[in-house]
C-alpha atoms as a PDB file:
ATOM      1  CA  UNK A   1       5.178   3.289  -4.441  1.00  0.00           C
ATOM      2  CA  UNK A   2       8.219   5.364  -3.799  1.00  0.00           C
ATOM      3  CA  UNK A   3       9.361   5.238  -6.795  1.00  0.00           C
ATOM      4  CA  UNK A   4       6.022   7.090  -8.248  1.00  0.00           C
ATOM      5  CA  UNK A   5       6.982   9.550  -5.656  1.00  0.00           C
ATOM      6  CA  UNK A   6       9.950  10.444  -6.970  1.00  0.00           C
ATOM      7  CA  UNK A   7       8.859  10.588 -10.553  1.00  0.00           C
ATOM      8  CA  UNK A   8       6.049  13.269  -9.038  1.00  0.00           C
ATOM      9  CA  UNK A   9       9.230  15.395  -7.289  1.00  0.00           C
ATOM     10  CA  UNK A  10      10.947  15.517 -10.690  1.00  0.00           C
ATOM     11  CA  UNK A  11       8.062  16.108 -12.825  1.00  0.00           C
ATOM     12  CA  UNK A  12       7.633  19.305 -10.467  1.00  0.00           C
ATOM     13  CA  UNK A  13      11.172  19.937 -10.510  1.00  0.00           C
ATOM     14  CA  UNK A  14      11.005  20.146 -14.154  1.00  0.00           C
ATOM     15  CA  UNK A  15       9.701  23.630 -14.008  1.00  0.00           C
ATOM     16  CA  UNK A  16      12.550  26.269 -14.067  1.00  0.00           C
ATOM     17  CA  UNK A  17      11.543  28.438 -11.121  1.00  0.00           C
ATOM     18  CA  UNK A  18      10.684  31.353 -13.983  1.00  0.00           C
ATOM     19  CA  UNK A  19       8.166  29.340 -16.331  1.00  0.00           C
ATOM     20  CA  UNK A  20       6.506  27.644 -12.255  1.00  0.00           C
ATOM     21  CA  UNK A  21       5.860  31.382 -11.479  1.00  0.00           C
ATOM     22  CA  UNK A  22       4.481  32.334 -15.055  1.00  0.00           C
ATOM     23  CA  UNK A  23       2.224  29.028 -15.770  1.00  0.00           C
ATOM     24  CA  UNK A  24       1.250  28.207 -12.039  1.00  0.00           C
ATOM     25  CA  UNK A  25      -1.550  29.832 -10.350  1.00  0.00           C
ATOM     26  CA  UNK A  26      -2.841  29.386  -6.370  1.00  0.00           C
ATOM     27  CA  UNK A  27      -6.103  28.557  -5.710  1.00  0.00           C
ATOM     28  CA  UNK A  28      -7.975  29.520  -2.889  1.00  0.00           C
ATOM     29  CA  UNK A  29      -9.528  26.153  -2.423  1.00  0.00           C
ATOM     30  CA  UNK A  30      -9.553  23.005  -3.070  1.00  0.00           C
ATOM     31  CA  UNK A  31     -12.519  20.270  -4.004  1.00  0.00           C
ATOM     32  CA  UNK A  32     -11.685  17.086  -2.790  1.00  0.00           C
ATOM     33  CA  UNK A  33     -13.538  13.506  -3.151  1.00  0.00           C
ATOM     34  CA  UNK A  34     -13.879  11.101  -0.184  1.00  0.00           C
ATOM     35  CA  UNK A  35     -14.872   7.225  -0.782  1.00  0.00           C
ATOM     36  CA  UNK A  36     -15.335   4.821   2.742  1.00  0.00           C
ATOM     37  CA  UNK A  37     -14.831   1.485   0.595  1.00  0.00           C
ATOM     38  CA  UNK A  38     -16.224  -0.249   3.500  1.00  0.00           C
ATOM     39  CA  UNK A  39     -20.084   1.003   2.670  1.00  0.00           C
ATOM     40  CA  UNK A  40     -19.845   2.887  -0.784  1.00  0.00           C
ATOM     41  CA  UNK A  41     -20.255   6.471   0.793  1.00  0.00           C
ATOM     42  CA  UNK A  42     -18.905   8.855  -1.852  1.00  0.00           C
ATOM     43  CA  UNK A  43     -18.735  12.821  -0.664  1.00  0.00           C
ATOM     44  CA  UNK A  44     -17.386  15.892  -2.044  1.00  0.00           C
ATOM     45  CA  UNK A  45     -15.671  18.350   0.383  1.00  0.00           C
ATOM     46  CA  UNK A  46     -14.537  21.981  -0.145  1.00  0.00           C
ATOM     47  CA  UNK A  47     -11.609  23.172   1.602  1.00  0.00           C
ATOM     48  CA  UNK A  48     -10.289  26.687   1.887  1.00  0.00           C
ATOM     49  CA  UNK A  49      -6.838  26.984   1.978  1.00  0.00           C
ATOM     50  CA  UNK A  50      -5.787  26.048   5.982  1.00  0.00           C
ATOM     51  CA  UNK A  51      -9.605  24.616   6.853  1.00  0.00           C
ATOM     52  CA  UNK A  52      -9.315  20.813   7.843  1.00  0.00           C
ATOM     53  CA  UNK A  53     -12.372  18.394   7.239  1.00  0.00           C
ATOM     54  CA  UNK A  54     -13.494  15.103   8.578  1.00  0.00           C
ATOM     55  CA  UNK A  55     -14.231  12.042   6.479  1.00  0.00           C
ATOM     56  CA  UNK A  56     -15.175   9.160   8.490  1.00  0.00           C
ATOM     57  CA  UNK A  57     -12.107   9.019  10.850  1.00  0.00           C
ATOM     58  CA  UNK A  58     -10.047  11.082   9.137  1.00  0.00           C
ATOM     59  CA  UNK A  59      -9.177  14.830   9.552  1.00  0.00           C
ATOM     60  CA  UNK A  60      -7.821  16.335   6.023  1.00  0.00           C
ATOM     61  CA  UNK A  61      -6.284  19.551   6.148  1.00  0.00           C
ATOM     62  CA  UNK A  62      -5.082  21.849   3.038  1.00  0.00           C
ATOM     63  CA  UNK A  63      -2.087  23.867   2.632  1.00  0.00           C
ATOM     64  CA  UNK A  64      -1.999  24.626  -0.369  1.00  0.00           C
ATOM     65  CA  UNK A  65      -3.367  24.185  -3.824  1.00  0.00           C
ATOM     66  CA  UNK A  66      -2.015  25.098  -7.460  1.00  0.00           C
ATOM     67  CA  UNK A  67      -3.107  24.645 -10.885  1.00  0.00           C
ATOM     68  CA  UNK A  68      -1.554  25.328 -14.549  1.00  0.00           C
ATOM     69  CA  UNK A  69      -2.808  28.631 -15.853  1.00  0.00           C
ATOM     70  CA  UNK A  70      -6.243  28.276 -17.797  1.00  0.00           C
ATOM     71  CA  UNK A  71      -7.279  24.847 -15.984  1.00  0.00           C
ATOM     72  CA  UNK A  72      -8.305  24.350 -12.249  1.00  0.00           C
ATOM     73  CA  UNK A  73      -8.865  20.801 -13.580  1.00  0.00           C
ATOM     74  CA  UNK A  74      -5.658  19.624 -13.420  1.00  0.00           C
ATOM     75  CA  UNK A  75      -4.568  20.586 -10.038  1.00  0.00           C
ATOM     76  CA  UNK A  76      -1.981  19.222  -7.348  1.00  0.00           C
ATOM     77  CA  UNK A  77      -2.954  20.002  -3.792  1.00  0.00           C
ATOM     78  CA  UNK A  78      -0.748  19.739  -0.639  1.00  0.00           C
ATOM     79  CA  UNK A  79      -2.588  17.727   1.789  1.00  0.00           C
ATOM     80  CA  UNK A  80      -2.012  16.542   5.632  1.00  0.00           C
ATOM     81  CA  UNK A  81      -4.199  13.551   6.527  1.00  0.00           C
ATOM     82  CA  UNK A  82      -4.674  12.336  10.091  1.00  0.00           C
ATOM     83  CA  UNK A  83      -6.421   8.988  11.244  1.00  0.00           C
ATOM     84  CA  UNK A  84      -7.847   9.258  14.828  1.00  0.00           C
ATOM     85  CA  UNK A  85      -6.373   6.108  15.511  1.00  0.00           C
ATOM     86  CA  UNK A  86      -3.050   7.107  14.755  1.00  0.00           C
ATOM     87  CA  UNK A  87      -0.932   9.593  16.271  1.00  0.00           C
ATOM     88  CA  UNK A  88       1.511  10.937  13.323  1.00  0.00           C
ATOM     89  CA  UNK A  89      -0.133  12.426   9.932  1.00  0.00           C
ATOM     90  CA  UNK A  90      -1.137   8.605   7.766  1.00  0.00           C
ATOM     91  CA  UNK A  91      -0.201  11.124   4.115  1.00  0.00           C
ATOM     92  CA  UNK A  92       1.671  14.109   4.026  1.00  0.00           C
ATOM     93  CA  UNK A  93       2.170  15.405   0.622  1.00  0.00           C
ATOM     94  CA  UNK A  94       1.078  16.487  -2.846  1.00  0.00           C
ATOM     95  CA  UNK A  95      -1.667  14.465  -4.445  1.00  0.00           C
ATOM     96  CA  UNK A  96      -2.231  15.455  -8.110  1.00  0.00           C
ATOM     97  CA  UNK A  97      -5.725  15.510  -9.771  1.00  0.00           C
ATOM     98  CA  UNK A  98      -4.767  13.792 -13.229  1.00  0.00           C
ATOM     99  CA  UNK A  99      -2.942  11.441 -11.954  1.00  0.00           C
ATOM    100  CA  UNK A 100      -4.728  10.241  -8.510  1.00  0.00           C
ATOM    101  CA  UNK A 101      -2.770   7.235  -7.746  1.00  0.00           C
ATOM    102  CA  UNK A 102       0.762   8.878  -8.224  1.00  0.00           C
ATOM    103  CA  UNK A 103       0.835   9.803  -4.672  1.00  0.00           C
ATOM    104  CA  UNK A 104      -2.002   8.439  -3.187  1.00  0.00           C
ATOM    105  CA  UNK A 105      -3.452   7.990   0.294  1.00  0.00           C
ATOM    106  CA  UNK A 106      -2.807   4.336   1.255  1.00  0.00           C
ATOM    107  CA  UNK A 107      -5.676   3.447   3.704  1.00  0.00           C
ATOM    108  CA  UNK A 108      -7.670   0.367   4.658  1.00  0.00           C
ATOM    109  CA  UNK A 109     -11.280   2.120   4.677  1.00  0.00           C
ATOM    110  CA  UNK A 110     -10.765   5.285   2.902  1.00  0.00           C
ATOM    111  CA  UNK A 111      -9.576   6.897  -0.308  1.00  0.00           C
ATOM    112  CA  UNK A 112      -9.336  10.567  -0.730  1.00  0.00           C
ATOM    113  CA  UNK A 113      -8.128  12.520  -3.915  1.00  0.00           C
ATOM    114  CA  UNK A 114      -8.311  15.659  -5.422  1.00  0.00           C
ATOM    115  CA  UNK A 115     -10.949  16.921  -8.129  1.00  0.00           C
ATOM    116  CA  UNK A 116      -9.758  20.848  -8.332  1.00  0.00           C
ATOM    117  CA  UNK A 117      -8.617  23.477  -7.350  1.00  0.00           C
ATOM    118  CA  UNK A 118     -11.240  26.546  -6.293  1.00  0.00           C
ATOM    119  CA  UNK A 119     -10.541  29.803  -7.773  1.00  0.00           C
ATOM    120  CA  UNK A 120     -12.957  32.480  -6.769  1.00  0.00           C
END
């Protein structure tokens, strides 16, 4: 799995800092998807940028989310997940919305993962 990480940090370093700024937009949200795999509950959560959420036992908080100019569709979002059971953050990170199991949340119960970016 770390090695999909580090593919992620180099596709992202394969901006040059001018064309990031140009083609790479903030959003002021995000829309995230939630499933418990334990009983099939699927829900969709909107986050503004620094709100946290629950799901189940979790507590997802958003730092930040960008998107390529002209699609909020395909979206990476900076996420800090917490499980009440466990004292340091379970997934720190980006998780990006085309390609959900890049970085993904590895949890027993849950899967979380990114849908879009808001932009209003």
């Amino acid at each position: 799995m770390r090695l999909w990480r580090l593919v992620a940090v180099m596709m992202m370093a394969a901006l040059s800092p001018a064309q990031s700024q140009e083609n790479v937009r903030a959003g002021t949200g995000v829309v995230l998807r939630g499933l418990d795999k334990v009983n099939g509950d699927v829900v969709d959560i909107t986050l503004a940028t620094g709100e946290t959420a629950e799901i189940g036992r979790l507590s997802v908080a958003l730092q930040e989310c960008r998107y390529p100019q002209g699609t909020a569709s395909d979206s990476f979002a900076y996420l800090t997940v917490h499980d009440a059971s466990v004292q340091e953050p379970i997934f720190e990170g980006w998780m990006i919305a085309s390609s959900p199991a890049l970085n993904a949340l590895e949890h027993p119960r849950y899967d979380v993962w990114v849908l879009r970016c808001k932009t209003d």
